[in-house]
PDB file of N, CA and C in Angstrom:
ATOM      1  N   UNK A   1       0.830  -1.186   0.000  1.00  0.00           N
ATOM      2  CA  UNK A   1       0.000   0.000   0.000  1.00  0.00           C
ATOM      3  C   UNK A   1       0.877   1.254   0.000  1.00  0.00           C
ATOM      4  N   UNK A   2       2.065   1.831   0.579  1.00  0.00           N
ATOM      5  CA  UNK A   2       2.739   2.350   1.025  1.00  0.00           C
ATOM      6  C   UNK A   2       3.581   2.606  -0.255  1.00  0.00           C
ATOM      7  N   UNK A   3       3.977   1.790  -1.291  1.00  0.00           N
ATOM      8  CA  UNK A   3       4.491   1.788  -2.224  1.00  0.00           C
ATOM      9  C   UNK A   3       3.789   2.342  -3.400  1.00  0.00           C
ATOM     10  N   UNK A   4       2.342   1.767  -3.440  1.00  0.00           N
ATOM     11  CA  UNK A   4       1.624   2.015  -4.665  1.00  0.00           C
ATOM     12  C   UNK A   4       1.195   3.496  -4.053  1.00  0.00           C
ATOM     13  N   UNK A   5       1.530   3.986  -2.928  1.00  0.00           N
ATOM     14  CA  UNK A   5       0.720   5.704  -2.612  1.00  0.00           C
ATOM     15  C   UNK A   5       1.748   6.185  -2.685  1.00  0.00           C
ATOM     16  N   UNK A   6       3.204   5.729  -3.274  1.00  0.00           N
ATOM     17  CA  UNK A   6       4.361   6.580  -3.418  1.00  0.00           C
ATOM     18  C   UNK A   6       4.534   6.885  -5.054  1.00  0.00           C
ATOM     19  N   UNK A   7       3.449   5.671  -5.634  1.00  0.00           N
ATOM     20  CA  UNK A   7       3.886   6.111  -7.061  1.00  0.00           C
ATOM     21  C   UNK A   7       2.419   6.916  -7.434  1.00  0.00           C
ATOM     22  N   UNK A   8       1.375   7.119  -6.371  1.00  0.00           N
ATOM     23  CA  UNK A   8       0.266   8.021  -6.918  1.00  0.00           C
ATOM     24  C   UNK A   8       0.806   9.663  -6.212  1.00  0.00           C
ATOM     25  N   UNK A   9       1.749   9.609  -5.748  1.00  0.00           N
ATOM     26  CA  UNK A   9       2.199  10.640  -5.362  1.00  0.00           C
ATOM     27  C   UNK A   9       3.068  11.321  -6.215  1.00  0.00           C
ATOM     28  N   UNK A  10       3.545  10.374  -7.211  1.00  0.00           N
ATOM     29  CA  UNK A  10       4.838  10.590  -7.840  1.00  0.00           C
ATOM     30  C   UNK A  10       4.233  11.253  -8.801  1.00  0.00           C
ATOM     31  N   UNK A  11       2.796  10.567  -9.310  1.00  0.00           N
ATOM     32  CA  UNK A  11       1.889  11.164 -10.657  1.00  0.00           C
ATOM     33  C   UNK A  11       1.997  12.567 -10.424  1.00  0.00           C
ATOM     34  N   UNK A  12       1.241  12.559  -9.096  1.00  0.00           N
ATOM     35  CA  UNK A  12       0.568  14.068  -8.886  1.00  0.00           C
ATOM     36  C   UNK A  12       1.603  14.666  -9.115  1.00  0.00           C
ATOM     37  N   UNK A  13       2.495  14.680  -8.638  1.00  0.00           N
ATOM     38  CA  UNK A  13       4.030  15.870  -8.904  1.00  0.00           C
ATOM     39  C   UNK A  13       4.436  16.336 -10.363  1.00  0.00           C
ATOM     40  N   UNK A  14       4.032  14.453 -11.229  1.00  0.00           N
ATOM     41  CA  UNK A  14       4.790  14.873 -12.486  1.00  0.00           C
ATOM     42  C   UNK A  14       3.754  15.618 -13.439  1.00  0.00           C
ATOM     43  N   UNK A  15       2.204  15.759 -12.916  1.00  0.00           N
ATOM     44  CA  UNK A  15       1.658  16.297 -13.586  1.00  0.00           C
ATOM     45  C   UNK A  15       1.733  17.746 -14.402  1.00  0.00           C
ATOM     46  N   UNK A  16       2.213  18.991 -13.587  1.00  0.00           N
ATOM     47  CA  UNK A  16       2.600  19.959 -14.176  1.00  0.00           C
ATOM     48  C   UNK A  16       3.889  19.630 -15.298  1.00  0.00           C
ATOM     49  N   UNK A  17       4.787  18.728 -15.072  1.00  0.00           N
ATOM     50  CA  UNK A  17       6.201  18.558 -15.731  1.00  0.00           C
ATOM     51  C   UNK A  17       4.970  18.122 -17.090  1.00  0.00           C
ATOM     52  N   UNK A  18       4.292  17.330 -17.216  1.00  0.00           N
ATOM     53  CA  UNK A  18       3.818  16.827 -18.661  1.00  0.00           C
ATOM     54  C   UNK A  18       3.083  18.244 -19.376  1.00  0.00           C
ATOM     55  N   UNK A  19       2.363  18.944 -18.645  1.00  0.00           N
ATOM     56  CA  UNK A  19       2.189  20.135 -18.832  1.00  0.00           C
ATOM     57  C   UNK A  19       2.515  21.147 -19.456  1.00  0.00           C
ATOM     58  N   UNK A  20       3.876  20.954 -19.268  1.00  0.00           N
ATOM     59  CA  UNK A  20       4.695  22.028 -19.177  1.00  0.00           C
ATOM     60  C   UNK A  20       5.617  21.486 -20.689  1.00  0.00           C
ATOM     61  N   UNK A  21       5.840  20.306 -20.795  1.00  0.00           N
ATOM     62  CA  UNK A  21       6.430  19.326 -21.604  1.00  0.00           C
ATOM     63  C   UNK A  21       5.650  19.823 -23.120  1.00  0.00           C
ATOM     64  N   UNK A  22       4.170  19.604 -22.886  1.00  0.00           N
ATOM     65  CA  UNK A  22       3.485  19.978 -24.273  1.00  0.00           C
ATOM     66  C   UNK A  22       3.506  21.280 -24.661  1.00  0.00           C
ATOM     67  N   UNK A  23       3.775  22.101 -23.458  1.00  0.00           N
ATOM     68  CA  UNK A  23       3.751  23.697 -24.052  1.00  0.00           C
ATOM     69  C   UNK A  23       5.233  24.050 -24.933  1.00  0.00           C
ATOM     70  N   UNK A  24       6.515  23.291 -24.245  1.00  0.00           N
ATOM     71  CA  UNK A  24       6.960  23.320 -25.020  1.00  0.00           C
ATOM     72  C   UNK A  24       8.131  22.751 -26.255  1.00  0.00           C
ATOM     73  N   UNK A  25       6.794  21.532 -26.322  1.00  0.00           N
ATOM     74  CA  UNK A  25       7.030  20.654 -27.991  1.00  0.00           C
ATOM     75  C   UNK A  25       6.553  21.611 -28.532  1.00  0.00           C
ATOM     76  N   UNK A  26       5.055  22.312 -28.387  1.00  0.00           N
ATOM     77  CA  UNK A  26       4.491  23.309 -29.686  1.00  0.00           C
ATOM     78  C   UNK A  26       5.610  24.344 -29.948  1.00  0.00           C
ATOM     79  N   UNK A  27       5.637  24.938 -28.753  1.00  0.00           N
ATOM     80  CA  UNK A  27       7.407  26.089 -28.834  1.00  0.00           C
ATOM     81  C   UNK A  27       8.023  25.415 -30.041  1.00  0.00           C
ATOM     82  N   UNK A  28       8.751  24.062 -30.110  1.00  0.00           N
ATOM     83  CA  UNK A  28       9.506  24.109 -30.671  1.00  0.00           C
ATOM     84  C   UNK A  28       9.424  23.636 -32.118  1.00  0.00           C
ATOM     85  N   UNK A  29       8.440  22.838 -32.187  1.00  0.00           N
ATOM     86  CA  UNK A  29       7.586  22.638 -33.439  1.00  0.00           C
ATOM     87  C   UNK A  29       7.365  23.956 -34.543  1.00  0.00           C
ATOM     88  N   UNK A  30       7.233  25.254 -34.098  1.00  0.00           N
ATOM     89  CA  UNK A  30       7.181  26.181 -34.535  1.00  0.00           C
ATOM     90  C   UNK A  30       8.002  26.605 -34.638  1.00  0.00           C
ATOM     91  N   UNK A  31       9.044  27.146 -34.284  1.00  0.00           N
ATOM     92  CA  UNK A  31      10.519  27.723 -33.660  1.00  0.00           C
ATOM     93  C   UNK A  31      11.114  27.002 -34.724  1.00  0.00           C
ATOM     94  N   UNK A  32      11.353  25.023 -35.189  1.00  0.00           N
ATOM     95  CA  UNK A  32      11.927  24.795 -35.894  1.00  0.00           C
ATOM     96  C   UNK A  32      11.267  24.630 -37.430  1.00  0.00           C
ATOM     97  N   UNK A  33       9.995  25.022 -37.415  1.00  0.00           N
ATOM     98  CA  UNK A  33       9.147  25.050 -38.456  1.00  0.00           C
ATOM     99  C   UNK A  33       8.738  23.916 -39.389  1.00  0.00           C
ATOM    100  N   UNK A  34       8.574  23.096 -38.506  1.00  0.00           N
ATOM    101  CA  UNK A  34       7.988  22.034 -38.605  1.00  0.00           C
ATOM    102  C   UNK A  34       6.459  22.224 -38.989  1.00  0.00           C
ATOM    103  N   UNK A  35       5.866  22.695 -38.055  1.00  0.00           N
ATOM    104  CA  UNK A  35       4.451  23.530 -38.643  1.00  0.00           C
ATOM    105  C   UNK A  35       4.399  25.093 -39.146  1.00  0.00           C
ATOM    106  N   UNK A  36       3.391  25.027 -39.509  1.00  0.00           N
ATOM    107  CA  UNK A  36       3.085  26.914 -40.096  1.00  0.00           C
ATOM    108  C   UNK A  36       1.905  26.964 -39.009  1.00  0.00           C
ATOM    109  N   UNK A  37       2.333  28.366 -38.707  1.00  0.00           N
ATOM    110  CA  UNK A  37       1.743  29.355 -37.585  1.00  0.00           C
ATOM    111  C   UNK A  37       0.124  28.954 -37.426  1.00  0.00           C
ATOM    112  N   UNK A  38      -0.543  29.063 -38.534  1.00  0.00           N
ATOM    113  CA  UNK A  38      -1.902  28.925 -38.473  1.00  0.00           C
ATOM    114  C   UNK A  38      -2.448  27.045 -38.186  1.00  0.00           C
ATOM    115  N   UNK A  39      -1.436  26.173 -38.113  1.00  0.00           N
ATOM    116  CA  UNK A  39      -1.777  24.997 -37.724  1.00  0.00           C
ATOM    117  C   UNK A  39      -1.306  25.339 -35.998  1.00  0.00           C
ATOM    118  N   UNK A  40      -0.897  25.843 -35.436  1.00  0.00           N
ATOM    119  CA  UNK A  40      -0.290  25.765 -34.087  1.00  0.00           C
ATOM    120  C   UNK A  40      -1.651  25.580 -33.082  1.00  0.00           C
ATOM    121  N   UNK A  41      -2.372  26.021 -33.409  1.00  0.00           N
ATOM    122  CA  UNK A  41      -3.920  26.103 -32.617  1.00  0.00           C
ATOM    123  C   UNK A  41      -4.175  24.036 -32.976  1.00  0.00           C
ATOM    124  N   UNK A  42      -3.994  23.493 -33.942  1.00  0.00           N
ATOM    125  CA  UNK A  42      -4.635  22.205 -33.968  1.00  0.00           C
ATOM    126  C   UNK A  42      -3.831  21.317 -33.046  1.00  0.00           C
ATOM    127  N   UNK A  43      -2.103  22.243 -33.180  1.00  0.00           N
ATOM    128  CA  UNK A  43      -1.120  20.765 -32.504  1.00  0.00           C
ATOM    129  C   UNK A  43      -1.225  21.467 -30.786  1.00  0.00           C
ATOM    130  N   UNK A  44      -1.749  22.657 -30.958  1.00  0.00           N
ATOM    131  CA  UNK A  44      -1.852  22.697 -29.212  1.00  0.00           C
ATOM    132  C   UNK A  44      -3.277  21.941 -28.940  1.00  0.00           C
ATOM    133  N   UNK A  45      -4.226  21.646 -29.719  1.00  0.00           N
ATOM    134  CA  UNK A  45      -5.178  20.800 -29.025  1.00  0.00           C
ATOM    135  C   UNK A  45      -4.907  18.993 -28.858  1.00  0.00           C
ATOM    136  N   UNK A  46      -3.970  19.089 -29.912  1.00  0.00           N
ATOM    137  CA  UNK A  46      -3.731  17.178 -29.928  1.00  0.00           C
ATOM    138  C   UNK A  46      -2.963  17.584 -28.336  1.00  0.00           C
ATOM    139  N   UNK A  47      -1.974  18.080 -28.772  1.00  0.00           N
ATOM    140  CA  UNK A  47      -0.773  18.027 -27.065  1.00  0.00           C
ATOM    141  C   UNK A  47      -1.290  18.132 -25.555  1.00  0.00           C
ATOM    142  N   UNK A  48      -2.800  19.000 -25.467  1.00  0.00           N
ATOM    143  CA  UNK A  48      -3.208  19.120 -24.486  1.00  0.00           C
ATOM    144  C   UNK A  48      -4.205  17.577 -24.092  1.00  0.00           C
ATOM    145  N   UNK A  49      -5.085  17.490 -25.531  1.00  0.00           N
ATOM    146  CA  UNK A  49      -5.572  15.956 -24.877  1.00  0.00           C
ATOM    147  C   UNK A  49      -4.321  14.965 -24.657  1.00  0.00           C
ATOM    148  N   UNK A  50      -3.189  14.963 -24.625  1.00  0.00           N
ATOM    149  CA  UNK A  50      -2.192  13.891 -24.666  1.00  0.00           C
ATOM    150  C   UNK A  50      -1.766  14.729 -23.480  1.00  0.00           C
ATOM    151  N   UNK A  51      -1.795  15.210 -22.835  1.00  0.00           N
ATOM    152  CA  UNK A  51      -1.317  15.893 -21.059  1.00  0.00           C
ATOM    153  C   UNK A  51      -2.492  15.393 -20.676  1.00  0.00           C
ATOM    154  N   UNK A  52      -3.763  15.584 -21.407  1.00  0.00           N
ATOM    155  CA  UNK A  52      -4.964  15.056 -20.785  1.00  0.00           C
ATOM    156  C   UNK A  52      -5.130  14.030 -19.867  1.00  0.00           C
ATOM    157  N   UNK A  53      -4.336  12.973 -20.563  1.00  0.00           N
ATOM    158  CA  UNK A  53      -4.453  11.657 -20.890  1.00  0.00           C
ATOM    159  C   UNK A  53      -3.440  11.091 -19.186  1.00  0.00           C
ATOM    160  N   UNK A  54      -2.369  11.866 -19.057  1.00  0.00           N
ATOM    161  CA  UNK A  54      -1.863  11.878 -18.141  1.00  0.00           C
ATOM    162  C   UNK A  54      -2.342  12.047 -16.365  1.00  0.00           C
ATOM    163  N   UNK A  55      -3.553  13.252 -16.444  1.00  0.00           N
ATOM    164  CA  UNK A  55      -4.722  13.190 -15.642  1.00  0.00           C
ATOM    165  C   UNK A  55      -5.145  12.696 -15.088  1.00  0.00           C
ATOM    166  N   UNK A  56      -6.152  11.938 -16.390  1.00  0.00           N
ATOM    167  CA  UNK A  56      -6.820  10.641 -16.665  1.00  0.00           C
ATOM    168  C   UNK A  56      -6.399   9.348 -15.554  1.00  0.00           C
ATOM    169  N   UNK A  57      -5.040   9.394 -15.923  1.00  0.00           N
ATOM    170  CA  UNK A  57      -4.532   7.950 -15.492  1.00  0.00           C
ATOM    171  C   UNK A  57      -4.234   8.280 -13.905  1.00  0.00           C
ATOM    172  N   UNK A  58      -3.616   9.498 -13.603  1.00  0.00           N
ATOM    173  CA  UNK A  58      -3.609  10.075 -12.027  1.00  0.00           C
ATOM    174  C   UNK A  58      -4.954  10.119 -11.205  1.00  0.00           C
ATOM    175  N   UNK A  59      -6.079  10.383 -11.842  1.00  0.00           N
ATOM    176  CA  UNK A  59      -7.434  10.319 -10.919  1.00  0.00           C
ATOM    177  C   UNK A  59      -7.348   8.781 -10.816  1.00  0.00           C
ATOM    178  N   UNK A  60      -7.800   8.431 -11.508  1.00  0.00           N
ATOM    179  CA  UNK A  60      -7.472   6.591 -11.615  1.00  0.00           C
ATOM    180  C   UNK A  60      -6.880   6.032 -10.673  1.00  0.00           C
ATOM    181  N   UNK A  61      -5.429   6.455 -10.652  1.00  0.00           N
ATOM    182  CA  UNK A  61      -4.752   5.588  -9.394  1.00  0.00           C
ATOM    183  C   UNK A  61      -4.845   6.080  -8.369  1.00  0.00           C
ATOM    184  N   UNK A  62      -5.558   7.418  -8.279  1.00  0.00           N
ATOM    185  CA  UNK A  62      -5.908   7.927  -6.765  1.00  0.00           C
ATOM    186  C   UNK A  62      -7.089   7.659  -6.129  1.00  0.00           C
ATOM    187  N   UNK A  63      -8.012   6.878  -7.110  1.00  0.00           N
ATOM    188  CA  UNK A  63      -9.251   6.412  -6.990  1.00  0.00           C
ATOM    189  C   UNK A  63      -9.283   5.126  -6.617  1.00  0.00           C
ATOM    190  N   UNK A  64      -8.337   4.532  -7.226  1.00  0.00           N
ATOM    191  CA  UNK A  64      -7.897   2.991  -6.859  1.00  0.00           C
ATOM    192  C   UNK A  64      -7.391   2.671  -5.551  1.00  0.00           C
ATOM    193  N   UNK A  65      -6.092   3.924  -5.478  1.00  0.00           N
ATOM    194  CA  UNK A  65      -5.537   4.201  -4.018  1.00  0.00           C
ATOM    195  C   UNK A  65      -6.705   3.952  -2.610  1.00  0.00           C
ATOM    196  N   UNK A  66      -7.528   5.104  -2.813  1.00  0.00           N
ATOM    197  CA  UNK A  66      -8.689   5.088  -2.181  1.00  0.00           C
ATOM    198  C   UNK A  66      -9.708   4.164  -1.636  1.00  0.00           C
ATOM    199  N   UNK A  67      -9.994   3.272  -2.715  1.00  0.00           N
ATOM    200  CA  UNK A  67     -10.349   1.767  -2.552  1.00  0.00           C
ATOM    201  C   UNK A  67      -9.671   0.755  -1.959  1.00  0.00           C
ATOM    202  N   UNK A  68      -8.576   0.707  -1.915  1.00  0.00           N
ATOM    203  CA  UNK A  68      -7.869  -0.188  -1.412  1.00  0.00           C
ATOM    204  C   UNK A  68      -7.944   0.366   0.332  1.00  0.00           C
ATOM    205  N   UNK A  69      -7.570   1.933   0.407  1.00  0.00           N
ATOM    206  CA  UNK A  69      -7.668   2.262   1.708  1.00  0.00           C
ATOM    207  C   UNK A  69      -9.021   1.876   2.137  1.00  0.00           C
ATOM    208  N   UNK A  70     -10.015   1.857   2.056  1.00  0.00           N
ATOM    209  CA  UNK A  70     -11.535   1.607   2.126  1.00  0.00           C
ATOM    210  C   UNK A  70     -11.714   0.443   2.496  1.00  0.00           C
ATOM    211  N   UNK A  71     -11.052  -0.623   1.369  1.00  0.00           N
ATOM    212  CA  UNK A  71     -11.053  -1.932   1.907  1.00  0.00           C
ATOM    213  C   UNK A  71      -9.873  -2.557   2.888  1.00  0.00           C
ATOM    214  N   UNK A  72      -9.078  -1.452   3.374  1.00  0.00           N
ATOM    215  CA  UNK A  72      -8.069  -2.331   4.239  1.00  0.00           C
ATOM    216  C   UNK A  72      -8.432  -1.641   5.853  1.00  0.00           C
ATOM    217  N   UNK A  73      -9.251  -0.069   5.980  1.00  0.00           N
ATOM    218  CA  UNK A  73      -9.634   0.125   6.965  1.00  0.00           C
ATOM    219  C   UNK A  73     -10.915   0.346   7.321  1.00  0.00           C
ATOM    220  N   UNK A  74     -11.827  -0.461   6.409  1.00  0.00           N
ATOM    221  CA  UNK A  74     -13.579  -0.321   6.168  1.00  0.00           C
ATOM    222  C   UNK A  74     -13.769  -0.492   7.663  1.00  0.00           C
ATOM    223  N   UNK A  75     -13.674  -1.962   7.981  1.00  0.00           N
ATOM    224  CA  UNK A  75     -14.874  -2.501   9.190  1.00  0.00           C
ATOM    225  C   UNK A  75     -14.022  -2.953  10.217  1.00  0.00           C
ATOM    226  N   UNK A  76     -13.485  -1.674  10.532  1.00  0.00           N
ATOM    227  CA  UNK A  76     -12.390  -2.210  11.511  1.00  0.00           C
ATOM    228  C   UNK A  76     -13.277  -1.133  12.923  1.00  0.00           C
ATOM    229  N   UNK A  77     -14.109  -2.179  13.587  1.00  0.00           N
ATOM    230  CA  UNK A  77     -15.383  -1.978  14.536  1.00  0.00           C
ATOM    231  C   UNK A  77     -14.646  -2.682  16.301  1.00  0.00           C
TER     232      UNK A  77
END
């Protein structure tokens, strides 16, 4: 238990880093002109559902986390 709440801890932390990660691939996607200016609005929406996605999987294991706490200190009467 102690282990798996060290790696839902670890999520939560790295969440801004993925964040921060997609803001700047688009930076550089542009910068090396890989895209043109007027596509930058489409690859900042793919990059943000793909940080999304990262979220996603952090509520998840904090939800899971949760359950397990539930079932290891439910009915302790």
């Amino acid at each position: 238990m102690i282990l798996f709440a060290a790696v839902v801890f670890f999520q939560v932390i790295n969440l801004p880093v993925e964040f921060n990660a997609s803001s700047r691939a688009r930076e550089q996607l542009v910068a090396q002109g890989i895209i043109a200016g007027n596509e930058e609005h489409y690859v900042a929406k793919v990059l943000n559902a793909a940080a999304l996605t990262y979220v996603a999987a952090t509520l998840q294991s904090i939800m899971t986390l949760a359950y397990y706490l539930f079932i290891l200190l439910g009915d302790r009467r």
